[in-house]
PDB file of N, CA and C in Angstrom:
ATOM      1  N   UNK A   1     -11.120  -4.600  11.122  1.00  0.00           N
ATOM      2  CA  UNK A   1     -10.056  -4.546  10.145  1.00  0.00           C
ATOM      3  C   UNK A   1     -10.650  -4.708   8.748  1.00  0.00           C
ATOM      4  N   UNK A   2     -10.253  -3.575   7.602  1.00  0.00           N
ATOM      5  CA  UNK A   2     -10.922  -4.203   6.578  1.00  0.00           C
ATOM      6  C   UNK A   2      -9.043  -4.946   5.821  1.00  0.00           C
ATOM      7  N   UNK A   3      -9.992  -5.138   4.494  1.00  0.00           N
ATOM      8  CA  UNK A   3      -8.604  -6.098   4.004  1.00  0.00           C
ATOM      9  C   UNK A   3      -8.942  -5.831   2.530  1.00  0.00           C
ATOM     10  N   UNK A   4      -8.051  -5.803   1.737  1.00  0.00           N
ATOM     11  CA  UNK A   4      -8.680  -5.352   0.040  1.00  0.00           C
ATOM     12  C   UNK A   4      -7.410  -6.109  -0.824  1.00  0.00           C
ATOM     13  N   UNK A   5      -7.743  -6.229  -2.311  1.00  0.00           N
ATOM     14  CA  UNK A   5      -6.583  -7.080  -2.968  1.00  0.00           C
ATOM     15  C   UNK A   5      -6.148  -5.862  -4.097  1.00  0.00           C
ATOM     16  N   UNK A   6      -5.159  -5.801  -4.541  1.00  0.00           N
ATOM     17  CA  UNK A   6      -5.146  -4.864  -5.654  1.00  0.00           C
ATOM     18  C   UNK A   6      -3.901  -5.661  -6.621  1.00  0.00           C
ATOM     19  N   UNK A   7      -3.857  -5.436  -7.724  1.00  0.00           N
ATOM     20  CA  UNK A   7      -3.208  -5.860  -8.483  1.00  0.00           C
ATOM     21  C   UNK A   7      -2.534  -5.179  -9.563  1.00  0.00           C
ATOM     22  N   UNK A   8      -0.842  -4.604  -9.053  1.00  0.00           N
ATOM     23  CA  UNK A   8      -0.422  -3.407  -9.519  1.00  0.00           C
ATOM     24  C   UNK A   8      -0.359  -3.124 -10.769  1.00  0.00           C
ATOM     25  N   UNK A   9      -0.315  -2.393 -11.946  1.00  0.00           N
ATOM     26  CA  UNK A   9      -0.697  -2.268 -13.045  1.00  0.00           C
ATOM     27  C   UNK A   9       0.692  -0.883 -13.730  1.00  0.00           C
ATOM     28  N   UNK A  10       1.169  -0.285 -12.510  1.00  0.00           N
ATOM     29  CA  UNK A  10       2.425   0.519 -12.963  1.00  0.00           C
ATOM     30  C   UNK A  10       3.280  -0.495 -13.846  1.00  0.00           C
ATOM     31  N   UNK A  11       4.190   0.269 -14.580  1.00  0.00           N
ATOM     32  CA  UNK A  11       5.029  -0.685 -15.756  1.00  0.00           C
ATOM     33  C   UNK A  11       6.303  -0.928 -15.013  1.00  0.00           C
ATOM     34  N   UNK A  12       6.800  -0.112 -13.635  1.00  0.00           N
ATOM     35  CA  UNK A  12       7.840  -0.331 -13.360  1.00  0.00           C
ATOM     36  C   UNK A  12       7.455  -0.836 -11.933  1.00  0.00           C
ATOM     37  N   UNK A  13       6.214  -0.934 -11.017  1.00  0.00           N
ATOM     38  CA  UNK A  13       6.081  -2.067  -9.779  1.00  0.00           C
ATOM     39  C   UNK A  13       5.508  -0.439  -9.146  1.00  0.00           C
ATOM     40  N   UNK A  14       6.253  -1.405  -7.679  1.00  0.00           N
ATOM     41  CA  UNK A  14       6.313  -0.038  -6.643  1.00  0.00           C
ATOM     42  C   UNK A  14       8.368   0.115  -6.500  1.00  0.00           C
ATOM     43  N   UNK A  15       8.361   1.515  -7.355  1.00  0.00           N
ATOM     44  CA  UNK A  15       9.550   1.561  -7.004  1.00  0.00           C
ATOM     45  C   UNK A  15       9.735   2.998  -5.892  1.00  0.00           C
ATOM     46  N   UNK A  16      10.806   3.581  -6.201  1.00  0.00           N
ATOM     47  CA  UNK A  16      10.758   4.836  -5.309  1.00  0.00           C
ATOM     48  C   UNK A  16      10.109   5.758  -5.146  1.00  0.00           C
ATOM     49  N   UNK A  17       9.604   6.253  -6.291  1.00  0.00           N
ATOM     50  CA  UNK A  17       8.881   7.533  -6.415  1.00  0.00           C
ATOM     51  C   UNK A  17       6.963   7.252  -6.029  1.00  0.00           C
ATOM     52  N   UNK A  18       6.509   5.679  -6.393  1.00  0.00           N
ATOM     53  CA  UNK A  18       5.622   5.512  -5.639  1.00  0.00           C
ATOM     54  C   UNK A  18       5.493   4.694  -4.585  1.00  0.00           C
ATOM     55  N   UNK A  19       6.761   4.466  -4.330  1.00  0.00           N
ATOM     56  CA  UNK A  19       6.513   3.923  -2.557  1.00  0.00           C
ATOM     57  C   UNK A  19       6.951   4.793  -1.713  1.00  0.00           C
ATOM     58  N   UNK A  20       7.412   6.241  -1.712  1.00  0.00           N
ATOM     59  CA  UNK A  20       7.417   7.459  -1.472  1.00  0.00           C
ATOM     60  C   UNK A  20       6.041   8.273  -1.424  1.00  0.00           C
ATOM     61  N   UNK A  21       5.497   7.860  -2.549  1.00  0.00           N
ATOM     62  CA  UNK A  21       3.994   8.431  -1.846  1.00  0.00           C
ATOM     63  C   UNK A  21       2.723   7.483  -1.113  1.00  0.00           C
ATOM     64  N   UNK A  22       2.981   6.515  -1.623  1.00  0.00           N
ATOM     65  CA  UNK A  22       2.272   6.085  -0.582  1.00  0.00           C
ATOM     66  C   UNK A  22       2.378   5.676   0.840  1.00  0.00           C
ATOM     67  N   UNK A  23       3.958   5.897   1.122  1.00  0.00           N
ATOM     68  CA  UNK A  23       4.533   5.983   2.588  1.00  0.00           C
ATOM     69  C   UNK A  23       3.312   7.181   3.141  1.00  0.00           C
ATOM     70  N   UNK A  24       4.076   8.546   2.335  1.00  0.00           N
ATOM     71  CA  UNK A  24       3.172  10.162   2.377  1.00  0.00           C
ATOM     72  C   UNK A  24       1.629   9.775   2.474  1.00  0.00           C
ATOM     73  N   UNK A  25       1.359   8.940   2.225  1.00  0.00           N
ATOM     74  CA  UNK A  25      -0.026   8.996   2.177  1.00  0.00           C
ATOM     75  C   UNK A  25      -0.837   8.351   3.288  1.00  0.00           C
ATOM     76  N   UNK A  26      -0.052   7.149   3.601  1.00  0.00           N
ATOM     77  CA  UNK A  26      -0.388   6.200   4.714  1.00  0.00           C
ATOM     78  C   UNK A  26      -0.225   6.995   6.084  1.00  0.00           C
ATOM     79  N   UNK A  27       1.061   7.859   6.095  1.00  0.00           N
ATOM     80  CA  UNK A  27       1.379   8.590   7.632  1.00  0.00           C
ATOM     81  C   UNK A  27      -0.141   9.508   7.458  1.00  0.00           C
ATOM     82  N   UNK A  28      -0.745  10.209   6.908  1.00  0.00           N
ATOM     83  CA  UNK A  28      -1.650  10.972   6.949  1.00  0.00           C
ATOM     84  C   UNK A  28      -3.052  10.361   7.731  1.00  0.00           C
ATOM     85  N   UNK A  29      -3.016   9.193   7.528  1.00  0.00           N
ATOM     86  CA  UNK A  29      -4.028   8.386   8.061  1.00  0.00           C
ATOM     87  C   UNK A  29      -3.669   8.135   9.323  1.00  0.00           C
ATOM     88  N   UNK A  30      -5.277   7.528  10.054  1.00  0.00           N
ATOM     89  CA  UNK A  30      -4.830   7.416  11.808  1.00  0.00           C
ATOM     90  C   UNK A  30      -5.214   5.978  11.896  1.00  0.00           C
ATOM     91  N   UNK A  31      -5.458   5.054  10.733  1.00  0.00           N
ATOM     92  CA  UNK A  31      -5.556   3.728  11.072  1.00  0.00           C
ATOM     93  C   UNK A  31      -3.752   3.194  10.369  1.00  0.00           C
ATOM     94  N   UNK A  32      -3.897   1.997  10.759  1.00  0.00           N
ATOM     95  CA  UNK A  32      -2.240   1.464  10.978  1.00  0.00           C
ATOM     96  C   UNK A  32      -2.529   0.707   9.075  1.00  0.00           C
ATOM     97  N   UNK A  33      -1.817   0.737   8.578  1.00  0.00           N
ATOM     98  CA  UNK A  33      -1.884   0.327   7.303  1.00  0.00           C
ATOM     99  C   UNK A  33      -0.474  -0.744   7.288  1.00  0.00           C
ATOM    100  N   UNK A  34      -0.580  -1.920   6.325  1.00  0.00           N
ATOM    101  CA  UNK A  34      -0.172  -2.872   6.158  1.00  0.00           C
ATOM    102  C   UNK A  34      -0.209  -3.865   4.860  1.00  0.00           C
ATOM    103  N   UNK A  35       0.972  -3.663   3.925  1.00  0.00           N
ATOM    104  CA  UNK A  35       0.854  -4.181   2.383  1.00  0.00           C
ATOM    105  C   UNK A  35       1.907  -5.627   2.686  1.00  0.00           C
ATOM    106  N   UNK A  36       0.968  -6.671   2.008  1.00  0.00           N
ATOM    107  CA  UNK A  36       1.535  -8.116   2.181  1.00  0.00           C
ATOM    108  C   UNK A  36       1.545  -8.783   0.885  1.00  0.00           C
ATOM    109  N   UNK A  37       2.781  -8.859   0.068  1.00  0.00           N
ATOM    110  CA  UNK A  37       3.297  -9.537  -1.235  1.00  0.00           C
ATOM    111  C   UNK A  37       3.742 -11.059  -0.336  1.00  0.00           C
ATOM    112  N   UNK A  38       3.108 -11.842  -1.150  1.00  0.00           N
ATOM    113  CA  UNK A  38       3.603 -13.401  -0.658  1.00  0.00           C
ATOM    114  C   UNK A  38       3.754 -13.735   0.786  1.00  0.00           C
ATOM    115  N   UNK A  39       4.789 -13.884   1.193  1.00  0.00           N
ATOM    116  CA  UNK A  39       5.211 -14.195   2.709  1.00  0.00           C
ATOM    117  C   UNK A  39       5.548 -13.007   3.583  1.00  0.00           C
ATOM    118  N   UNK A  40       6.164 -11.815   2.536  1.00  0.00           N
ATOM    119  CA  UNK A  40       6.254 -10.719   3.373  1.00  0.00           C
ATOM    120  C   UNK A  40       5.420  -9.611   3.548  1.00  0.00           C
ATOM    121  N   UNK A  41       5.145  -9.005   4.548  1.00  0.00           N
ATOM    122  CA  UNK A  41       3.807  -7.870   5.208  1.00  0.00           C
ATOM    123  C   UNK A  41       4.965  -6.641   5.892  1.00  0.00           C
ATOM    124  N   UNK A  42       4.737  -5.774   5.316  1.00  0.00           N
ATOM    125  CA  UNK A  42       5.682  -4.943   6.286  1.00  0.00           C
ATOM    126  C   UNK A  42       4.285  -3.072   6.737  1.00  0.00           C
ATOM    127  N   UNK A  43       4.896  -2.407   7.257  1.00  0.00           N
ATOM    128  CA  UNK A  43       3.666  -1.288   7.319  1.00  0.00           C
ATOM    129  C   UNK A  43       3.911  -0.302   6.151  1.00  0.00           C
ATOM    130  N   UNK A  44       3.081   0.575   5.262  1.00  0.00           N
ATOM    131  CA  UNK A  44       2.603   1.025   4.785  1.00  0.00           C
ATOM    132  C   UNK A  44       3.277   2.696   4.636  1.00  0.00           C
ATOM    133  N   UNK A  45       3.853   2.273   5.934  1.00  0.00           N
ATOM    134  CA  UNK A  45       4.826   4.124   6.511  1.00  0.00           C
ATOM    135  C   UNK A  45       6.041   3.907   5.975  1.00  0.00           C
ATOM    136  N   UNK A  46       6.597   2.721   6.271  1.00  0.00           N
ATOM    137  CA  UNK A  46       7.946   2.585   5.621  1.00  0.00           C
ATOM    138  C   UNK A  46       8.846   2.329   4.190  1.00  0.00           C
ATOM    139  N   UNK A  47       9.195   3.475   3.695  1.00  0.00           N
ATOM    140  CA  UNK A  47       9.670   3.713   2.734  1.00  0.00           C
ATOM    141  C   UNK A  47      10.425   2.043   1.934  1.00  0.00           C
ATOM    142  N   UNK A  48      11.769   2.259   3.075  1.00  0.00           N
ATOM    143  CA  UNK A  48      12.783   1.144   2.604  1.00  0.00           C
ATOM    144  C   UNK A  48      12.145  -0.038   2.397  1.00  0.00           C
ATOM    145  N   UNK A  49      11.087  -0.310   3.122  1.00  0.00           N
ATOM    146  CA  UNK A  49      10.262  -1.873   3.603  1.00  0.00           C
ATOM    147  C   UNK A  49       9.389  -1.941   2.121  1.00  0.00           C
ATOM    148  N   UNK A  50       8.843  -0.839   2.102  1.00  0.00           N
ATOM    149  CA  UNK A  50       7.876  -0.953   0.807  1.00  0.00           C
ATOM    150  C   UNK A  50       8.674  -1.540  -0.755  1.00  0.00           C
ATOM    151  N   UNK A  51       9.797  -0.707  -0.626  1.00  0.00           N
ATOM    152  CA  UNK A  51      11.065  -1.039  -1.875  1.00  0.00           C
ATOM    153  C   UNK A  51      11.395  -2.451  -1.701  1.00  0.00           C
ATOM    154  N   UNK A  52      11.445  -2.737  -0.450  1.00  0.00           N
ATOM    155  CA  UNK A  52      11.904  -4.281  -0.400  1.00  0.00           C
ATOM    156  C   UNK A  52      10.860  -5.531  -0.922  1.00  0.00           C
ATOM    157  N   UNK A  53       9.856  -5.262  -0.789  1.00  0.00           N
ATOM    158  CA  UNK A  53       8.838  -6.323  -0.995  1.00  0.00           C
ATOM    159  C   UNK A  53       9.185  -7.217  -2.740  1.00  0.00           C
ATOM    160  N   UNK A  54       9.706  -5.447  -3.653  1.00  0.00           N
ATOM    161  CA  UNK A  54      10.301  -5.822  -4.892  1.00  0.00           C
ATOM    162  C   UNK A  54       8.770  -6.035  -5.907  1.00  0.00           C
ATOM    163  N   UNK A  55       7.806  -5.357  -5.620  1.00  0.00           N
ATOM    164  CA  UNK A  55       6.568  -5.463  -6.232  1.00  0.00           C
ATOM    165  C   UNK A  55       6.802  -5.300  -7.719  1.00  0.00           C
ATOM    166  N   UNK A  56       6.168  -5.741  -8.312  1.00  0.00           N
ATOM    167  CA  UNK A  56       6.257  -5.753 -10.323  1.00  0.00           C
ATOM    168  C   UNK A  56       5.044  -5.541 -10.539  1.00  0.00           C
ATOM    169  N   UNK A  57       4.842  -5.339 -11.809  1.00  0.00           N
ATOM    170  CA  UNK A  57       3.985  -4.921 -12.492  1.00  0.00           C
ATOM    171  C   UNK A  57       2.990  -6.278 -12.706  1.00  0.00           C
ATOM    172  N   UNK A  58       1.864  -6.221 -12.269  1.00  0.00           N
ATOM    173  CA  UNK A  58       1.028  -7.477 -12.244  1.00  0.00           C
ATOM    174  C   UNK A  58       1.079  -8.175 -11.250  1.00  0.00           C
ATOM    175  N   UNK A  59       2.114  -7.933  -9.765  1.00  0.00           N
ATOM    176  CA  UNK A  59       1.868  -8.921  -8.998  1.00  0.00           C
ATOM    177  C   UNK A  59       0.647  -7.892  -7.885  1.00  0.00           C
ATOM    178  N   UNK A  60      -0.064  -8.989  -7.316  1.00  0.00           N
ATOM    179  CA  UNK A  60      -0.828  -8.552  -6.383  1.00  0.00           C
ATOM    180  C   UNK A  60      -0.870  -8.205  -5.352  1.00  0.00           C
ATOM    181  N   UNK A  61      -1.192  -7.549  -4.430  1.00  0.00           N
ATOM    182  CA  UNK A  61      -1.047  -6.709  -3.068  1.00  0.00           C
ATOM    183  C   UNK A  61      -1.664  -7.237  -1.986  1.00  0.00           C
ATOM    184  N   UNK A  62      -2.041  -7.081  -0.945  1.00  0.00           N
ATOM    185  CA  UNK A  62      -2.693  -7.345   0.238  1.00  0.00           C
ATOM    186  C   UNK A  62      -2.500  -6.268   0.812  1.00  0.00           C
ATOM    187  N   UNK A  63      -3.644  -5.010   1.098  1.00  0.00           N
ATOM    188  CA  UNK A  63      -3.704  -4.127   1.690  1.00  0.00           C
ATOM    189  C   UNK A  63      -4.410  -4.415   2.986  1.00  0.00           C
ATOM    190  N   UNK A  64      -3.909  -4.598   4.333  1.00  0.00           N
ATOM    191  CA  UNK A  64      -4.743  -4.238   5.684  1.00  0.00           C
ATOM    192  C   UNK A  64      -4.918  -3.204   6.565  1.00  0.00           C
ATOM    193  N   UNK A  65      -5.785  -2.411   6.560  1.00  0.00           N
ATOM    194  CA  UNK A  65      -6.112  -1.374   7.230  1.00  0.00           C
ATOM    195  C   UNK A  65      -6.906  -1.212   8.882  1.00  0.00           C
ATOM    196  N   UNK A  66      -6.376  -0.937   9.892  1.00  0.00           N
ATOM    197  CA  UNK A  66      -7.047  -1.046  11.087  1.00  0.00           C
ATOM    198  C   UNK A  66      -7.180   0.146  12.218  1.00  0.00           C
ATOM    199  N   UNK A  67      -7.762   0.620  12.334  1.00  0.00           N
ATOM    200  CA  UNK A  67      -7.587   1.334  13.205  1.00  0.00           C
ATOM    201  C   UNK A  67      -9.167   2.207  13.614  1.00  0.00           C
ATOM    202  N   UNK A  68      -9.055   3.684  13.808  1.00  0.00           N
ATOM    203  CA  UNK A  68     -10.348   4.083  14.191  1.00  0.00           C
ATOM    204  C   UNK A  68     -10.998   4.852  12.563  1.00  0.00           C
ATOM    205  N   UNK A  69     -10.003   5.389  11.850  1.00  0.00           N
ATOM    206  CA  UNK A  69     -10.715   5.720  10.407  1.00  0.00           C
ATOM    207  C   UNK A  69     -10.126   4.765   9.507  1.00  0.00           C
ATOM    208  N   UNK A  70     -10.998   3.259   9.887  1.00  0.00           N
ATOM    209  CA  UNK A  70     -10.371   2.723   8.573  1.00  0.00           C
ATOM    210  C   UNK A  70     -11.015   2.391   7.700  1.00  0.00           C
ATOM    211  N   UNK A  71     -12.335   3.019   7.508  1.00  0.00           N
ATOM    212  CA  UNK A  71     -13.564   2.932   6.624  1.00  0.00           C
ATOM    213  C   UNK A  71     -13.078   3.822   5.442  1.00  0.00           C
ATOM    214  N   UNK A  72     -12.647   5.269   6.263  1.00  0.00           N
ATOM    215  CA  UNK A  72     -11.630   6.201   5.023  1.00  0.00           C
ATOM    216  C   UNK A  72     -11.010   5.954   5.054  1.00  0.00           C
ATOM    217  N   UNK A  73      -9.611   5.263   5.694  1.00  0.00           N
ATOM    218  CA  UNK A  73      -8.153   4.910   5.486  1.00  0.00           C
ATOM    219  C   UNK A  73      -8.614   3.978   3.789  1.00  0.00           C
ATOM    220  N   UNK A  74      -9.176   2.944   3.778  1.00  0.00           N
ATOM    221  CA  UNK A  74      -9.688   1.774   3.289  1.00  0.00           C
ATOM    222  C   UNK A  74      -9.930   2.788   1.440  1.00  0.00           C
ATOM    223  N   UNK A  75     -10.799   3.475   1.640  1.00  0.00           N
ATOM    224  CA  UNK A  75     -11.545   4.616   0.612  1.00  0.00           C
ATOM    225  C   UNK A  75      -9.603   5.053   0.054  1.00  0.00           C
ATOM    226  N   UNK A  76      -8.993   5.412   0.782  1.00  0.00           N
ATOM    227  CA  UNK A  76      -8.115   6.489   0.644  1.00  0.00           C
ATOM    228  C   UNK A  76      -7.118   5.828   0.436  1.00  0.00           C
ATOM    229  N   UNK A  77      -6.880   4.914   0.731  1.00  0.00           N
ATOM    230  CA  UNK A  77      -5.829   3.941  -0.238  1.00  0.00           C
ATOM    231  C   UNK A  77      -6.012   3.200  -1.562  1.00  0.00           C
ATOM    232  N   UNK A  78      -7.597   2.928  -1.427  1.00  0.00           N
ATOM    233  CA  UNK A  78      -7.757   2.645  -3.132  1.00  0.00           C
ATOM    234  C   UNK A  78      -7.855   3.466  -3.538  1.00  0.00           C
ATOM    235  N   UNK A  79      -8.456   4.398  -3.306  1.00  0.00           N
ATOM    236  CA  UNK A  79      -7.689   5.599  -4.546  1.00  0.00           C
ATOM    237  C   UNK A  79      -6.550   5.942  -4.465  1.00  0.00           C
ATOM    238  N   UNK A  80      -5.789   6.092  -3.835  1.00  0.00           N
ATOM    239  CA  UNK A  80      -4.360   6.108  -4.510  1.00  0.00           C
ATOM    240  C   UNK A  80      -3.910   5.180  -5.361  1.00  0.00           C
ATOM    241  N   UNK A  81      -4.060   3.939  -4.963  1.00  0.00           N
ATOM    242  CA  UNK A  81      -3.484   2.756  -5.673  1.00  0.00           C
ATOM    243  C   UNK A  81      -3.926   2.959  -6.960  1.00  0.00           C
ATOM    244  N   UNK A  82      -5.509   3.376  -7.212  1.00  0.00           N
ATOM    245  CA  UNK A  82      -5.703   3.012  -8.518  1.00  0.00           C
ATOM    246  C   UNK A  82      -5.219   4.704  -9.531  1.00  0.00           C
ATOM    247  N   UNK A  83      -4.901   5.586  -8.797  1.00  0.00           N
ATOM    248  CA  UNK A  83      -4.824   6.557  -9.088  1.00  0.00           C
ATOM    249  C   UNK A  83      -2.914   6.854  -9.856  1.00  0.00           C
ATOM    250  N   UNK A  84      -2.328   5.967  -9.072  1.00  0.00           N
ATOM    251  CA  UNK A  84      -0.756   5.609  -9.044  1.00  0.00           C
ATOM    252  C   UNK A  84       0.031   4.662  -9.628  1.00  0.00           C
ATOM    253  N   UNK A  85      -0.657   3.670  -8.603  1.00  0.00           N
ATOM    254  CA  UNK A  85      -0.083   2.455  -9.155  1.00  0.00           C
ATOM    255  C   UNK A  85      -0.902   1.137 -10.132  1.00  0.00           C
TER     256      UNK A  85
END
């Protein structure tokens, strides 16, 4: 499993339009992806779940990635993040 921290930097969080792509982005991958704000962890595929976490601008992430490509899953989510959010 790898595990990475990111610390969102968008002015408006993760709202729809990028927790919409990074849903899109996570299904593309074949390792299981997993973003954890504070107490809550939900998966990486789910749209509504991602909106719920309520991410802001400056709070920090917990990305976990596991599966059989999660060396590129891992690669392929920080670049999005830093590419997006």
């Amino acid at each position: 499993m790898k595990t990475f921290t990111y610390t969102i930097k968008d002015e408006l969080g993760i709202h729809a339009r990028p927790a919409g792509l990074l849903a899109k982005k996570a299904k593309e991958l074949d390792s299981e992806i997993t973003i954890t704000k504070g107490e809550k962890t939900v998966g990486a595929t789910k749209l509504m779940a991602l909106m719920g976490l309520g991410v802001k601008c400056g709070d920090t992430i917990t990305v976990n990635v596991s599966g059989v490509d999660e060396e590129n899953a891992e690669k392929a989510m920080k670049e999005f993040l830093e590419a997006n959010l």
